[in-house]
N, C-alpha and C. Protein backbone atom coordinates (compact mmCIF):
# COMPACT_ATOMS: atom_id res chain seq x y z
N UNK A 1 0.82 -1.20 0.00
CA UNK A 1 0.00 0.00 0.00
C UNK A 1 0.86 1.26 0.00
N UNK A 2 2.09 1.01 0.76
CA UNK A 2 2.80 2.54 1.01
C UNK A 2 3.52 2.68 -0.69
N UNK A 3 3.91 2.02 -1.06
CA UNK A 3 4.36 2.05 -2.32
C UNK A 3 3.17 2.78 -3.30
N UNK A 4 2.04 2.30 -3.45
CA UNK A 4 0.52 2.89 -4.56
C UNK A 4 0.83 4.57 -3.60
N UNK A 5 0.91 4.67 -2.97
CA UNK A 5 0.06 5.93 -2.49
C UNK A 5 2.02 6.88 -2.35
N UNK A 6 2.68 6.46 -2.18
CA UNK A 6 4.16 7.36 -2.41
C UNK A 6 4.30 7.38 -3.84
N UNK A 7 3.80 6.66 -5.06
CA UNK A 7 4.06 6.81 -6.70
C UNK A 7 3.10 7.75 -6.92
N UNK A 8 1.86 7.35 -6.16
CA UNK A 8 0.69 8.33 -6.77
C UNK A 8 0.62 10.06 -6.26
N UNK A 9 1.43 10.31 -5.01
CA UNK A 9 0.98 11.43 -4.90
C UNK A 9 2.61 12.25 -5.56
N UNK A 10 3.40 11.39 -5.19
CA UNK A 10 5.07 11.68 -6.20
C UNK A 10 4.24 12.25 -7.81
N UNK A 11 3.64 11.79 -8.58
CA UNK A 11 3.54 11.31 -9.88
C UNK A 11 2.09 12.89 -10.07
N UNK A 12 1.47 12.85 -9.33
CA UNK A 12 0.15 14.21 -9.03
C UNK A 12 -0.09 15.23 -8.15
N UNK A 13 1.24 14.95 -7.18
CA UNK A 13 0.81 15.89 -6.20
C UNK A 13 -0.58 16.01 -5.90
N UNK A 14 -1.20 17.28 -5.75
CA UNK A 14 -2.25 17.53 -4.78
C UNK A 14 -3.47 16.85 -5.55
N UNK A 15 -3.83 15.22 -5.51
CA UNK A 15 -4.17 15.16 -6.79
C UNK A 15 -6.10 15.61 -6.96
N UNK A 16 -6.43 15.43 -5.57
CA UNK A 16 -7.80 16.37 -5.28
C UNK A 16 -8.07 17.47 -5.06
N UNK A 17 -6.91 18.60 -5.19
CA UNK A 17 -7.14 19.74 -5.01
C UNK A 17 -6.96 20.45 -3.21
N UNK A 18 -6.88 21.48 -3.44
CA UNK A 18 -7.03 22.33 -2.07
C UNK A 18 -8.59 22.18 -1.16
N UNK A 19 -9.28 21.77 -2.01
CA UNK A 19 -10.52 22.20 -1.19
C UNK A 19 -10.87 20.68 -0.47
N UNK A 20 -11.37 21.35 0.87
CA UNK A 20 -11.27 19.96 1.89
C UNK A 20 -12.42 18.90 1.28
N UNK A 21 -12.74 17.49 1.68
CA UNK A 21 -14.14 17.15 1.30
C UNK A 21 -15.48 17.44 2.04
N UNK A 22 -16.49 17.23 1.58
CA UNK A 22 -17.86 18.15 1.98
C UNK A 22 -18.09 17.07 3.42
N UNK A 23 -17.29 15.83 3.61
CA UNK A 23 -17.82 15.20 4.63
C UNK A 23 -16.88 16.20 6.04
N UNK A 24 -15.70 16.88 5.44
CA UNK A 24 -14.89 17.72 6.36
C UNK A 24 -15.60 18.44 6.78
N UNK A 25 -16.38 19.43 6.28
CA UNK A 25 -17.34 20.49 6.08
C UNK A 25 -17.87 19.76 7.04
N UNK A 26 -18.15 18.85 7.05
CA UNK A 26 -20.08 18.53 7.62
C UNK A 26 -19.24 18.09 9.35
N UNK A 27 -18.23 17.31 9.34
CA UNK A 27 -18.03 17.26 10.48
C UNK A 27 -17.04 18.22 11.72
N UNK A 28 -16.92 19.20 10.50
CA UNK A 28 -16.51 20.40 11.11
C UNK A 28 -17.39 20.75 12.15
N UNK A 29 -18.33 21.09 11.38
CA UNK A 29 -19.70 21.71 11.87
C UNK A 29 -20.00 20.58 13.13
N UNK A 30 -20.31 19.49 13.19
CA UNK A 30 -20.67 18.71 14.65
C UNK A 30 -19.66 18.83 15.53
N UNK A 31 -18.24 18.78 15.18
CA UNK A 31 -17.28 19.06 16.23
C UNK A 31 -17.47 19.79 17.12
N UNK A 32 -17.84 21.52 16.05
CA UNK A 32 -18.14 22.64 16.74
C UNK A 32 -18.73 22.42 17.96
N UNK A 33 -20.05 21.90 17.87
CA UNK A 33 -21.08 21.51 18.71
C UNK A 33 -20.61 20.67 19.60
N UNK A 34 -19.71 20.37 20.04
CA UNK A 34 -19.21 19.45 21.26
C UNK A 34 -17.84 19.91 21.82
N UNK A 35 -17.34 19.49 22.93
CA UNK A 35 -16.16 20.26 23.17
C UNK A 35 -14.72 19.33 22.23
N UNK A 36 -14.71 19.59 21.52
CA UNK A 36 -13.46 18.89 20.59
C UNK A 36 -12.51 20.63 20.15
N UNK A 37 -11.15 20.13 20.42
CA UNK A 37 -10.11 21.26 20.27
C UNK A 37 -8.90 20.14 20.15
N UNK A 38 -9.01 18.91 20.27
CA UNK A 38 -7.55 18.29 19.81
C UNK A 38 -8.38 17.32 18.89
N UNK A 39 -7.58 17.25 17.65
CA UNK A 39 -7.91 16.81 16.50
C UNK A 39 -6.94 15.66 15.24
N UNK A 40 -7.16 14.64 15.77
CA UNK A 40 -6.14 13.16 15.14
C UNK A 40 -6.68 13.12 13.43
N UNK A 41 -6.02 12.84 12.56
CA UNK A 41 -6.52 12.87 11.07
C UNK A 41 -5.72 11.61 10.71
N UNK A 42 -5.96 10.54 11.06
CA UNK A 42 -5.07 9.47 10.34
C UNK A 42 -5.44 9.60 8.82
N UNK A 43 -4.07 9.40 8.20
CA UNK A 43 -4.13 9.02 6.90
C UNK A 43 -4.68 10.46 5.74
N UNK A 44 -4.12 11.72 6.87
CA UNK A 44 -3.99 12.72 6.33
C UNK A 44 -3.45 13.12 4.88
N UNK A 45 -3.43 12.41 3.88
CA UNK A 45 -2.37 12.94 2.76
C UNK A 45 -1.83 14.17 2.95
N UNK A 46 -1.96 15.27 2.05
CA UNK A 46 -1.31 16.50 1.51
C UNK A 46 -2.03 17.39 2.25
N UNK A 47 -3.09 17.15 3.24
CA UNK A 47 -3.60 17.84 4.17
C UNK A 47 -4.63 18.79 4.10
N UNK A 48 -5.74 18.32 2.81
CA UNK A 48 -6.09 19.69 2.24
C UNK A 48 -7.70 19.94 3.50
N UNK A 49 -8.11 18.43 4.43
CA UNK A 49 -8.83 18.32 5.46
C UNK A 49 -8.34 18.51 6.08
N UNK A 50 -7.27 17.97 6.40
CA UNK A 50 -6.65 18.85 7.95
C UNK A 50 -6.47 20.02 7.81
N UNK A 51 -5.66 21.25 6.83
CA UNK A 51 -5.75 22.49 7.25
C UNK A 51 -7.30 22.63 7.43
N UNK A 52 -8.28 22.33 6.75
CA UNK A 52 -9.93 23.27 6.66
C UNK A 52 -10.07 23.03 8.40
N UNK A 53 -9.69 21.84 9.08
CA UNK A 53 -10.02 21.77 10.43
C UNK A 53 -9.04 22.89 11.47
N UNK A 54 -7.77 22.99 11.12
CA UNK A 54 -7.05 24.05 11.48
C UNK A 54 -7.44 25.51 11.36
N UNK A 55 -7.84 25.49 10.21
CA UNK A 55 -8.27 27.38 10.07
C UNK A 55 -9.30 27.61 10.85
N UNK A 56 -10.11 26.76 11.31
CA UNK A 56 -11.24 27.34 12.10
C UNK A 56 -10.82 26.91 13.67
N UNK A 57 -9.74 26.41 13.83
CA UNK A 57 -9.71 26.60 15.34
C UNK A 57 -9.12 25.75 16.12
N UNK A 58 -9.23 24.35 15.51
CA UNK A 58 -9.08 23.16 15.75
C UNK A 58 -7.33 22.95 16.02
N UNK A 59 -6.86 22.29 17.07
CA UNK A 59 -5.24 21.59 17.02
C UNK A 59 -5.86 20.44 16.24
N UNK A 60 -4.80 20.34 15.32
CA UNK A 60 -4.51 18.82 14.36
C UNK A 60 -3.47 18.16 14.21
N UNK A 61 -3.56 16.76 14.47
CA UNK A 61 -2.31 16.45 13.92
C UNK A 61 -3.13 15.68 12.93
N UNK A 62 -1.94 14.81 12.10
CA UNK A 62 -1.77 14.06 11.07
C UNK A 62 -1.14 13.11 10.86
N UNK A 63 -1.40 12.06 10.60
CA UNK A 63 -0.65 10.72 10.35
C UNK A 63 -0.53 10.48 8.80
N UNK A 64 0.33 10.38 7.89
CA UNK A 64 0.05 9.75 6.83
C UNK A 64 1.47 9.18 5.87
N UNK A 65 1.23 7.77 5.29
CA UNK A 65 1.95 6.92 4.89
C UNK A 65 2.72 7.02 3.71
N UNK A 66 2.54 8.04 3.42
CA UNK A 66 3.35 8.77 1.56
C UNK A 66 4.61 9.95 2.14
N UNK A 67 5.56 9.86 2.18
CA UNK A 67 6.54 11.04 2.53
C UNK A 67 6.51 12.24 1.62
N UNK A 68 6.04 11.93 0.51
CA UNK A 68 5.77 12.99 -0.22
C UNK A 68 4.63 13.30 -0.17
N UNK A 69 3.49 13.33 0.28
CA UNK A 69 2.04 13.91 0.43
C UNK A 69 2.78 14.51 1.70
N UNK A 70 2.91 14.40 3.25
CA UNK A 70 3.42 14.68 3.84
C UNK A 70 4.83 16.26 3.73
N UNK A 71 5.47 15.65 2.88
CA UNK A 71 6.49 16.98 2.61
C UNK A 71 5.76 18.15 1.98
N UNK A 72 4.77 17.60 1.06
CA UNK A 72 3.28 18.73 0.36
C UNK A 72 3.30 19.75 1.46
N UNK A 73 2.28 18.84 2.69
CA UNK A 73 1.74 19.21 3.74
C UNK A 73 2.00 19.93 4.74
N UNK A 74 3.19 19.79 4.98
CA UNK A 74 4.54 20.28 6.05
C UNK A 74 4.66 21.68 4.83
N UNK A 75 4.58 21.90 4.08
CA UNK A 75 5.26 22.92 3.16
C UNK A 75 4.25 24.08 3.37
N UNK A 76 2.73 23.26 3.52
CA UNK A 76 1.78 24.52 3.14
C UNK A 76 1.01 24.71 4.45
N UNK A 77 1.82 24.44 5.34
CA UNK A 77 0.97 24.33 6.83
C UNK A 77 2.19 24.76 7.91
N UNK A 78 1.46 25.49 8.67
CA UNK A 78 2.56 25.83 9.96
C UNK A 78 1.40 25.71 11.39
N UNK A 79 0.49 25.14 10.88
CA UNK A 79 -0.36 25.35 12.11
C UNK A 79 -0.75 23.48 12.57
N UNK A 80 -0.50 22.43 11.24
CA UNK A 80 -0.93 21.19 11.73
C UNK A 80 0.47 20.65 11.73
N UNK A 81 0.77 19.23 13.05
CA UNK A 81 1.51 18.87 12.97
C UNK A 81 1.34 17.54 12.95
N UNK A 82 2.43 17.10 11.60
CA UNK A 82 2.17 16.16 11.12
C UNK A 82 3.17 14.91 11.23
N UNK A 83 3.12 13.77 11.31
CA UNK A 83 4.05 12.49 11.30
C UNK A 83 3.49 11.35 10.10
N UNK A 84 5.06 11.09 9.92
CA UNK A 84 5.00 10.30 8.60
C UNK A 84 4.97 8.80 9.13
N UNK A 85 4.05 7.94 8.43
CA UNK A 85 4.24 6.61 9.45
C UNK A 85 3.24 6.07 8.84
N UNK A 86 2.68 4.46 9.29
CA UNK A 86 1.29 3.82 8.67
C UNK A 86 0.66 4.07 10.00
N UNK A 87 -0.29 4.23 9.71
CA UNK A 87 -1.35 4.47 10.77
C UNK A 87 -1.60 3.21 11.60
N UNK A 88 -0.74 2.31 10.88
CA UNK A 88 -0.79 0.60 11.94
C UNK A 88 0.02 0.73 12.40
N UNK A 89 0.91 1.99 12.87
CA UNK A 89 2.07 1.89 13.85
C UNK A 89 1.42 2.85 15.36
N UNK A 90 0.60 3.91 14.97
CA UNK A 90 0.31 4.25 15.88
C UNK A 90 -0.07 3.98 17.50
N UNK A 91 0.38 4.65 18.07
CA UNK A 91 0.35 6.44 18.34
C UNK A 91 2.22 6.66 18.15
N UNK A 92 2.28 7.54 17.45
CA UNK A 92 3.15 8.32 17.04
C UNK A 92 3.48 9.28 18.47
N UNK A 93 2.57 9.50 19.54
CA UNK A 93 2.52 10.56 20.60
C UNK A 93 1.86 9.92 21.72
N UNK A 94 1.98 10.51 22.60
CA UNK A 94 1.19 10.32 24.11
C UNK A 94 -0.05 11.01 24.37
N UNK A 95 -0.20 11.49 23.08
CA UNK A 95 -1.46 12.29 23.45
C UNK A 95 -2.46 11.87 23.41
N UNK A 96 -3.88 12.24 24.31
CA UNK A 96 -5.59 11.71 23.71
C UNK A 96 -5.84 13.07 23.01
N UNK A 97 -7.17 12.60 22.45
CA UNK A 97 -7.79 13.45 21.44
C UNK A 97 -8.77 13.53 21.55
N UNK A 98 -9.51 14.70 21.10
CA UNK A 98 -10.93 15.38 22.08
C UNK A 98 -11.69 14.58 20.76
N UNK A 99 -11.36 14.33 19.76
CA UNK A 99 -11.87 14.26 18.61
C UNK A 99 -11.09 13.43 17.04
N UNK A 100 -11.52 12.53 16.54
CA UNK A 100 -10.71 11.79 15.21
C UNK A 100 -11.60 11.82 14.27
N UNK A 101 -11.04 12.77 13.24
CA UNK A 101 -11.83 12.57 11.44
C UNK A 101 -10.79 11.67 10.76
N UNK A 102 -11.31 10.89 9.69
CA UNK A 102 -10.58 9.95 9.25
C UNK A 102 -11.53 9.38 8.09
N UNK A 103 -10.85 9.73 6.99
CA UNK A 103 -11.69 9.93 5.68
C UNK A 103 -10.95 8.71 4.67
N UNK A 104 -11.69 7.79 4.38
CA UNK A 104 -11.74 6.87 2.83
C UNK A 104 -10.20 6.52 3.73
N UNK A 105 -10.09 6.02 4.41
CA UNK A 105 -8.81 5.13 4.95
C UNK A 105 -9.25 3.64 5.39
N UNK A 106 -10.12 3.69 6.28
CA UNK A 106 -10.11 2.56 7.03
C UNK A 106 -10.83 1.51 5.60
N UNK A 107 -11.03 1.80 4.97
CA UNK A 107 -11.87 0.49 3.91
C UNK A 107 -10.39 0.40 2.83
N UNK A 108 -9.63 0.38 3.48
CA UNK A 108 -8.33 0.28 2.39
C UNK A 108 -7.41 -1.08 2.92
N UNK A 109 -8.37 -1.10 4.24
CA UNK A 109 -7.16 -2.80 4.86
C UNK A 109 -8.49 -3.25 4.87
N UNK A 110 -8.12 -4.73 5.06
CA UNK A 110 -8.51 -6.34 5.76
C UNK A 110 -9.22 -6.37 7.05
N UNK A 111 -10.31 -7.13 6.99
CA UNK A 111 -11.00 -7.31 8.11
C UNK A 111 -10.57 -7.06 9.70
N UNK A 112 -9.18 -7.73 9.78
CA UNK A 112 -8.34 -7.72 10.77
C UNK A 112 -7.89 -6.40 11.12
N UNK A 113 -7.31 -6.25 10.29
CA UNK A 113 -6.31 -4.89 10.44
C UNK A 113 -7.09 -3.88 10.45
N UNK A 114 -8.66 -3.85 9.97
CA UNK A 114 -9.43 -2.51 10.05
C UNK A 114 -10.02 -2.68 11.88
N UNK A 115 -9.75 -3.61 12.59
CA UNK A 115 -10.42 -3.79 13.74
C UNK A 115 -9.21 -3.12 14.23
N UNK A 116 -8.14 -4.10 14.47
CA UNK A 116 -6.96 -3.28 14.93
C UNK A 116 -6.79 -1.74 14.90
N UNK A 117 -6.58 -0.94 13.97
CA UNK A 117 -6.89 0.40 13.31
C UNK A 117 -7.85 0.85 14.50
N UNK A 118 -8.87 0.15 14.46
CA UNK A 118 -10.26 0.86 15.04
C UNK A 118 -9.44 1.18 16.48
N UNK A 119 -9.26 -0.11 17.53
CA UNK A 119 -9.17 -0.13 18.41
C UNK A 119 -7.12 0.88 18.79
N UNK A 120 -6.79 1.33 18.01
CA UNK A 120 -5.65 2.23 18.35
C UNK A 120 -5.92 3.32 18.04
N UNK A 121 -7.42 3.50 17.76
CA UNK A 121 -7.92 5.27 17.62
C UNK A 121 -8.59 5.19 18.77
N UNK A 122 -9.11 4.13 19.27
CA UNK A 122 -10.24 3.85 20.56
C UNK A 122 -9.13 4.27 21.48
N UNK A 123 -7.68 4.14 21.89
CA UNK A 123 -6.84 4.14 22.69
C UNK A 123 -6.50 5.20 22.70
N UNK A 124 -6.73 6.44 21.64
CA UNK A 124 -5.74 7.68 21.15
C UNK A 124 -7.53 8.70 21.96
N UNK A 125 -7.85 8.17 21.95
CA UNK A 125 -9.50 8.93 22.14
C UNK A 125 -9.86 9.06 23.62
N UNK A 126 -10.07 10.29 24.11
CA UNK A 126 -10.25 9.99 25.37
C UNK A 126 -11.99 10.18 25.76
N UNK A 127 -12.10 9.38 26.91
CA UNK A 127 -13.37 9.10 27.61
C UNK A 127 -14.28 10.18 26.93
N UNK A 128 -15.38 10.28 26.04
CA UNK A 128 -16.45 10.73 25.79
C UNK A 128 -16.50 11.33 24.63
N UNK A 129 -15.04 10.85 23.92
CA UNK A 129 -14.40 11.54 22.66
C UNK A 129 -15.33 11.20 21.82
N UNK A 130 -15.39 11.47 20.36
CA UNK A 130 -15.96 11.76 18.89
C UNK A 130 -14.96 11.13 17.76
N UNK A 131 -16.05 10.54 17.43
CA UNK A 131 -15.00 9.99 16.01
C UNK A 131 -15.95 10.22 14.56
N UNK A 132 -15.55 10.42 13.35
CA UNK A 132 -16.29 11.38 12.33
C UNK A 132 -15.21 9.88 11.40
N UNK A 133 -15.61 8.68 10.86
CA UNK A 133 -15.06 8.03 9.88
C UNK A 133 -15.73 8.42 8.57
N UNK A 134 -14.87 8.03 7.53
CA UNK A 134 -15.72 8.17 6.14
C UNK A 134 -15.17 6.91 5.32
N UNK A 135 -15.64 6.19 4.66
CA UNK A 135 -15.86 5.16 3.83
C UNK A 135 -16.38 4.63 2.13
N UNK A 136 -15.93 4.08 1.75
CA UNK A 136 -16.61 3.59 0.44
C UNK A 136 -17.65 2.72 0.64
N UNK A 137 -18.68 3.38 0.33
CA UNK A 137 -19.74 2.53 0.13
C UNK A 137 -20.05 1.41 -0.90
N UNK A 138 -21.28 0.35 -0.63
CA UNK A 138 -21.29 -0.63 -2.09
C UNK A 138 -22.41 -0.21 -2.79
N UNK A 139 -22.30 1.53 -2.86
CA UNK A 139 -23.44 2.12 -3.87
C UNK A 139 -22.35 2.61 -4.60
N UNK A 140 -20.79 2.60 -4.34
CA UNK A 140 -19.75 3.15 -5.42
C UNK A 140 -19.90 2.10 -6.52
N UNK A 141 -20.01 3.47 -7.66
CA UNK A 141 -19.54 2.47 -9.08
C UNK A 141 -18.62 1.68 -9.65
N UNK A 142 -17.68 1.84 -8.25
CA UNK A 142 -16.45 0.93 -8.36
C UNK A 142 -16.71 -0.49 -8.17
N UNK A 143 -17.71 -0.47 -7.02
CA UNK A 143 -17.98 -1.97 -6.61
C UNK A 143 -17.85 -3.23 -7.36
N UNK A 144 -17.15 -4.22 -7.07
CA UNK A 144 -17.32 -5.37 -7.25
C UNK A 144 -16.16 -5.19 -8.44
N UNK A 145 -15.04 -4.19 -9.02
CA UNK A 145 -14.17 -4.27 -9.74
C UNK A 145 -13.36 -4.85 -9.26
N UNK A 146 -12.62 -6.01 -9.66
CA UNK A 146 -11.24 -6.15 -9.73
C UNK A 146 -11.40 -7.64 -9.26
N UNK A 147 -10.22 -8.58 -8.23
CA UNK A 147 -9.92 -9.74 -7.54
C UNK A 147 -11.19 -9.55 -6.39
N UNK A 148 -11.44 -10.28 -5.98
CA UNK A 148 -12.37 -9.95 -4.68
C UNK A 148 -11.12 -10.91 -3.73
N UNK A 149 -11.05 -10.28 -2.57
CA UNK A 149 -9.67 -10.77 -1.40
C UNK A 149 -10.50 -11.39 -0.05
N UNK A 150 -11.99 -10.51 0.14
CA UNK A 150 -12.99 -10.87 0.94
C UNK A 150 -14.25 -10.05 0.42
N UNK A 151 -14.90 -10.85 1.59
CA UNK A 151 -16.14 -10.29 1.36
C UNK A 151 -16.62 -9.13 1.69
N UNK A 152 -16.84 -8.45 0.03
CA UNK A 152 -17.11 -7.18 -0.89
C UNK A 152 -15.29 -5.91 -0.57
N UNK A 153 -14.50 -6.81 -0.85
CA UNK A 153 -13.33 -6.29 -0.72
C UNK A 153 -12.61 -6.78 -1.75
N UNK A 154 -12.37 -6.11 -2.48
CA UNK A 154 -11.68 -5.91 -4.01
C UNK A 154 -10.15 -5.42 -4.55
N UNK A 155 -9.36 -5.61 -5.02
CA UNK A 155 -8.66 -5.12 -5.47
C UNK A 155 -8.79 -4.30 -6.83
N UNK A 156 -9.41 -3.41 -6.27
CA UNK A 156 -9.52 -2.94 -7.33
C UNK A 156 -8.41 -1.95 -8.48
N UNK A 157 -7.29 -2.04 -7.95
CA UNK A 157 -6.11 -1.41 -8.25
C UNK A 157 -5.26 -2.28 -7.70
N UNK A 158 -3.52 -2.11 -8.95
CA UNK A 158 -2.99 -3.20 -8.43
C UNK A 158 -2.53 -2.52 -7.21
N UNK A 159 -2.37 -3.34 -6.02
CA UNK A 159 -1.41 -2.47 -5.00
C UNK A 159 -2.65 -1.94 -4.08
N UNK A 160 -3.70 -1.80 -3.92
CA UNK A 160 -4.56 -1.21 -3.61
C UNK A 160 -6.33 -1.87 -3.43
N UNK A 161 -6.29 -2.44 -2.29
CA UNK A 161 -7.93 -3.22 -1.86
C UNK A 161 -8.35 -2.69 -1.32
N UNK A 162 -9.92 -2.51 -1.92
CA UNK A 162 -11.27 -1.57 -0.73
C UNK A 162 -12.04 -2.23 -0.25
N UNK A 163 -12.39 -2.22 0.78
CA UNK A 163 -14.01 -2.26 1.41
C UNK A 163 -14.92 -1.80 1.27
N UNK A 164 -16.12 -1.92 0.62
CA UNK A 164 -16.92 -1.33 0.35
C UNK A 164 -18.37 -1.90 1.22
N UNK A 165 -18.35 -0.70 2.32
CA UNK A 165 -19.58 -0.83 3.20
C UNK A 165 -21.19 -1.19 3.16
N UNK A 166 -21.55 -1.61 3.62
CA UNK A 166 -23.36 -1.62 4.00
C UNK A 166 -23.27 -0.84 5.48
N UNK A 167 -24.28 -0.15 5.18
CA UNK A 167 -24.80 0.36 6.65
C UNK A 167 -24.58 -0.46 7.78
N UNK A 168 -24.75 -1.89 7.66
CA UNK A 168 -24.84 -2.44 8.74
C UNK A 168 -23.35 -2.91 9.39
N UNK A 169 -22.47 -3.05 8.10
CA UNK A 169 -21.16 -3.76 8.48
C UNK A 169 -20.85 -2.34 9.28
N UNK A 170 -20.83 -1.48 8.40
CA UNK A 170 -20.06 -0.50 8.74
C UNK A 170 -20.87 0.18 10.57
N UNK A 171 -22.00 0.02 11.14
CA UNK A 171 -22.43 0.25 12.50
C UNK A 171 -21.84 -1.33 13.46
N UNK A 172 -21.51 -1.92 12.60
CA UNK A 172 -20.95 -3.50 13.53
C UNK A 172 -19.49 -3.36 13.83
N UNK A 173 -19.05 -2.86 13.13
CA UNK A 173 -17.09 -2.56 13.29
C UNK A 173 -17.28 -1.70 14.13
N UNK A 174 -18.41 -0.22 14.54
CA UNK A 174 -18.09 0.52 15.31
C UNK A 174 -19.34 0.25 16.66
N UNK A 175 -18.65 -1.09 16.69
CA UNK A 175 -20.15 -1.83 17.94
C UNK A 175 -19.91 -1.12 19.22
N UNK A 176 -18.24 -0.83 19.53
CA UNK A 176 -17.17 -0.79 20.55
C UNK A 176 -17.76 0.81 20.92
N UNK A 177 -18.57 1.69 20.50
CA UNK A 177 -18.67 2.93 20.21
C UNK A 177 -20.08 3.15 20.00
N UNK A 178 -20.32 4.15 20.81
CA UNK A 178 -21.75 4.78 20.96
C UNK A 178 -22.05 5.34 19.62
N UNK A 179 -22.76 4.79 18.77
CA UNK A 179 -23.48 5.03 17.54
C UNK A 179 -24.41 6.71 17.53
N UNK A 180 -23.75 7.18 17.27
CA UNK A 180 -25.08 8.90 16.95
C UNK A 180 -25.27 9.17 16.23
N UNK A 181 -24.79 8.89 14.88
CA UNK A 181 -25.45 9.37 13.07
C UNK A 181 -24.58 8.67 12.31
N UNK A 182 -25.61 7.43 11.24
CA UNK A 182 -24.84 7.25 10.29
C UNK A 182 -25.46 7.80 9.09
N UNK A 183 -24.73 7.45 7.87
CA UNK A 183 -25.53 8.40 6.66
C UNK A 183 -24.99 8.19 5.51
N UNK A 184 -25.09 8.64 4.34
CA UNK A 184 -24.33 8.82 3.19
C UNK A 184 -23.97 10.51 2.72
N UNK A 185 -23.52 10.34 2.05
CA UNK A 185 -23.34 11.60 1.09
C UNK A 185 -22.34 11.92 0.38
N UNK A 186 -22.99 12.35 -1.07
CA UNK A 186 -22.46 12.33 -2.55
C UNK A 186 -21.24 13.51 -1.99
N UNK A 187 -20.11 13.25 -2.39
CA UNK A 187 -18.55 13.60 -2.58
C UNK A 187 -18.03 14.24 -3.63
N UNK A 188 -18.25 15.15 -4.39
CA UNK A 188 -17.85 15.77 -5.62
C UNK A 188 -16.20 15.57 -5.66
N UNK A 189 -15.38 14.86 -6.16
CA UNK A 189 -13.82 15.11 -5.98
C UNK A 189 -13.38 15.02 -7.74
N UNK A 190 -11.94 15.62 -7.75
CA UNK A 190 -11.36 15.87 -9.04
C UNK A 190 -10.67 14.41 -8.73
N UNK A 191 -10.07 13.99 -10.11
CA UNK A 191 -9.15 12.46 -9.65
C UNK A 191 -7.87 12.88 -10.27
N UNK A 192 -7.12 13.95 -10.39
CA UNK A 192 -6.58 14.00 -11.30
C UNK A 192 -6.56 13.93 -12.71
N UNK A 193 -5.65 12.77 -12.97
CA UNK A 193 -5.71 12.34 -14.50
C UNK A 193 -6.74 11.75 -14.84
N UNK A 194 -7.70 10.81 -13.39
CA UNK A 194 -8.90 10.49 -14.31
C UNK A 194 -10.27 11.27 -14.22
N UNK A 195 -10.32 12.63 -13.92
CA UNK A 195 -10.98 13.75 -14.11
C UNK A 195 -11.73 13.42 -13.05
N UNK A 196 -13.04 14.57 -12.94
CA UNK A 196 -14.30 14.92 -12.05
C UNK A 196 -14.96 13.17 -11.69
N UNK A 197 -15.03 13.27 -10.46
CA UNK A 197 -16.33 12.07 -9.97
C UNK A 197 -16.85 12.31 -8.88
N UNK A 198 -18.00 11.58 -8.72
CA UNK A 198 -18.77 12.10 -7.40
C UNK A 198 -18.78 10.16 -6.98
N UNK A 199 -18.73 10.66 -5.50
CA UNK A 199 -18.30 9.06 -4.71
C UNK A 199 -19.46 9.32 -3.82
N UNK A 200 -20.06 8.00 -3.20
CA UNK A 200 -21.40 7.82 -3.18
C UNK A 200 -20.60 7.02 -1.24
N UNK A 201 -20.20 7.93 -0.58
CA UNK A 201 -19.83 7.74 0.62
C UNK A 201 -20.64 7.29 1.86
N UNK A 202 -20.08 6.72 2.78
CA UNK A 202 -21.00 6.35 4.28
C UNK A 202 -19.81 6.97 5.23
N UNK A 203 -20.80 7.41 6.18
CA UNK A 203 -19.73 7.91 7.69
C UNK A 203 -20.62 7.70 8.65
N UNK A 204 -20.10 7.67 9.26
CA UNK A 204 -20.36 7.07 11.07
C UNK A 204 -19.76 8.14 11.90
N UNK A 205 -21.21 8.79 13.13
CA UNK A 205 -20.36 9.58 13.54
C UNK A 205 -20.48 9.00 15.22
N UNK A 206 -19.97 8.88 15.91
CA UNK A 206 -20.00 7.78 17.53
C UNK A 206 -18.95 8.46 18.30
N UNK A 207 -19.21 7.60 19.47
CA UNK A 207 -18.99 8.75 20.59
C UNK A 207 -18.56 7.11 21.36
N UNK A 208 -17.06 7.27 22.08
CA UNK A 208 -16.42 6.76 23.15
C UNK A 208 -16.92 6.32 24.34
């Protein structure tokens, strides 16, 4: 995986643009509404969600597995601080966090390793914390492309397997966690070289 995602952002740089995604937006806005001021972003790329969470107020850090999305990030930011690493090594720090957004990452590993994942953000999160995930759903038009590795988990790129959620899997992985809104919503993103698409997303938003 660290290899697909160090060629791809080497090869496009910023390859979605500056503007954060609308699920950032949306969980900006619920953060607000609760006391969250420390802010974990595993799997931050080039940071264009983590700064939108920084400019309005928020401490952020960042975890993410490309040294060059990362060097992006570090370049155009003096306010988030960021560490280069797989997010299966974490915690990078001693710190808890009032709050974790974490966008189209966790459906990128294995049954196993997405539990694991779960439970070292559960550890980074303190007592009554907020977690804001985002996911590929199996309403993406990607679905069902490529090797299937498990069930509704695809390779759909070489180098690169998704998960693609149901409502229900995706409220069962976060059993460990007080359930408060799940949902969808359409994602407008640029792909680079393979132009404009809109991604047909699920997020979960739960509480510690």
């Amino acid at each position: 995986m660290n290899n697909f995602w160090e060629e791809r952002f080497y090869e496009e740089g910023k390859i979605w643009g500056d503007s954060p995604s609308l699920t950032a937006v949306y969980a900006i806005e619920l953060f607000k509404k609760t006391v969250v001021h420390k802010v974990l972003i595993p799997g931050s790329g080039y940071g264009r969600n983590a700064e939108a969470f920084a400019r309005v107020g928020f401490e952020v850090t960042g975890i993410e597995i490309s040294k060059t999305a990362v060097s992006i990030a570090r370049h155009g930011s003096s306010k988030v601080q960021y560490h280069y690493g797989s997010i299966q090594d974490m915690p990078f720090d001693n710190l808890v966090y009032d709050g974790i957004y974490c966008f189209n990452v966790l459906h990128l590993f294995r049954k196993n390793d997405r539990m694991t994942f779960l439970q070292r953000c559960r550890e980074q999160l303190k007592d009554n914390g907020v977690m804001f995930f985002v996911v590929f759903s199996d309403k993406e038009s990607s679905y069902g492309t490529g090797r299937m590795v498990e069930e509704n988990t695809f390779e759909s790129k070489p180098g690169r397997e998704v998960h693609y959620y149901t409502e229900e899997d995706l409220i069962s992985e976060f059993s460990d966690f007080k359930n408060i809104e799940t949902g969808t919503m359409e994602d407008p993103e640029e792909h680079g070289k393979e132009g404009r698409h809109i991604h047909l997303l699920r997020y979960i938003y739960a509480r510690k």
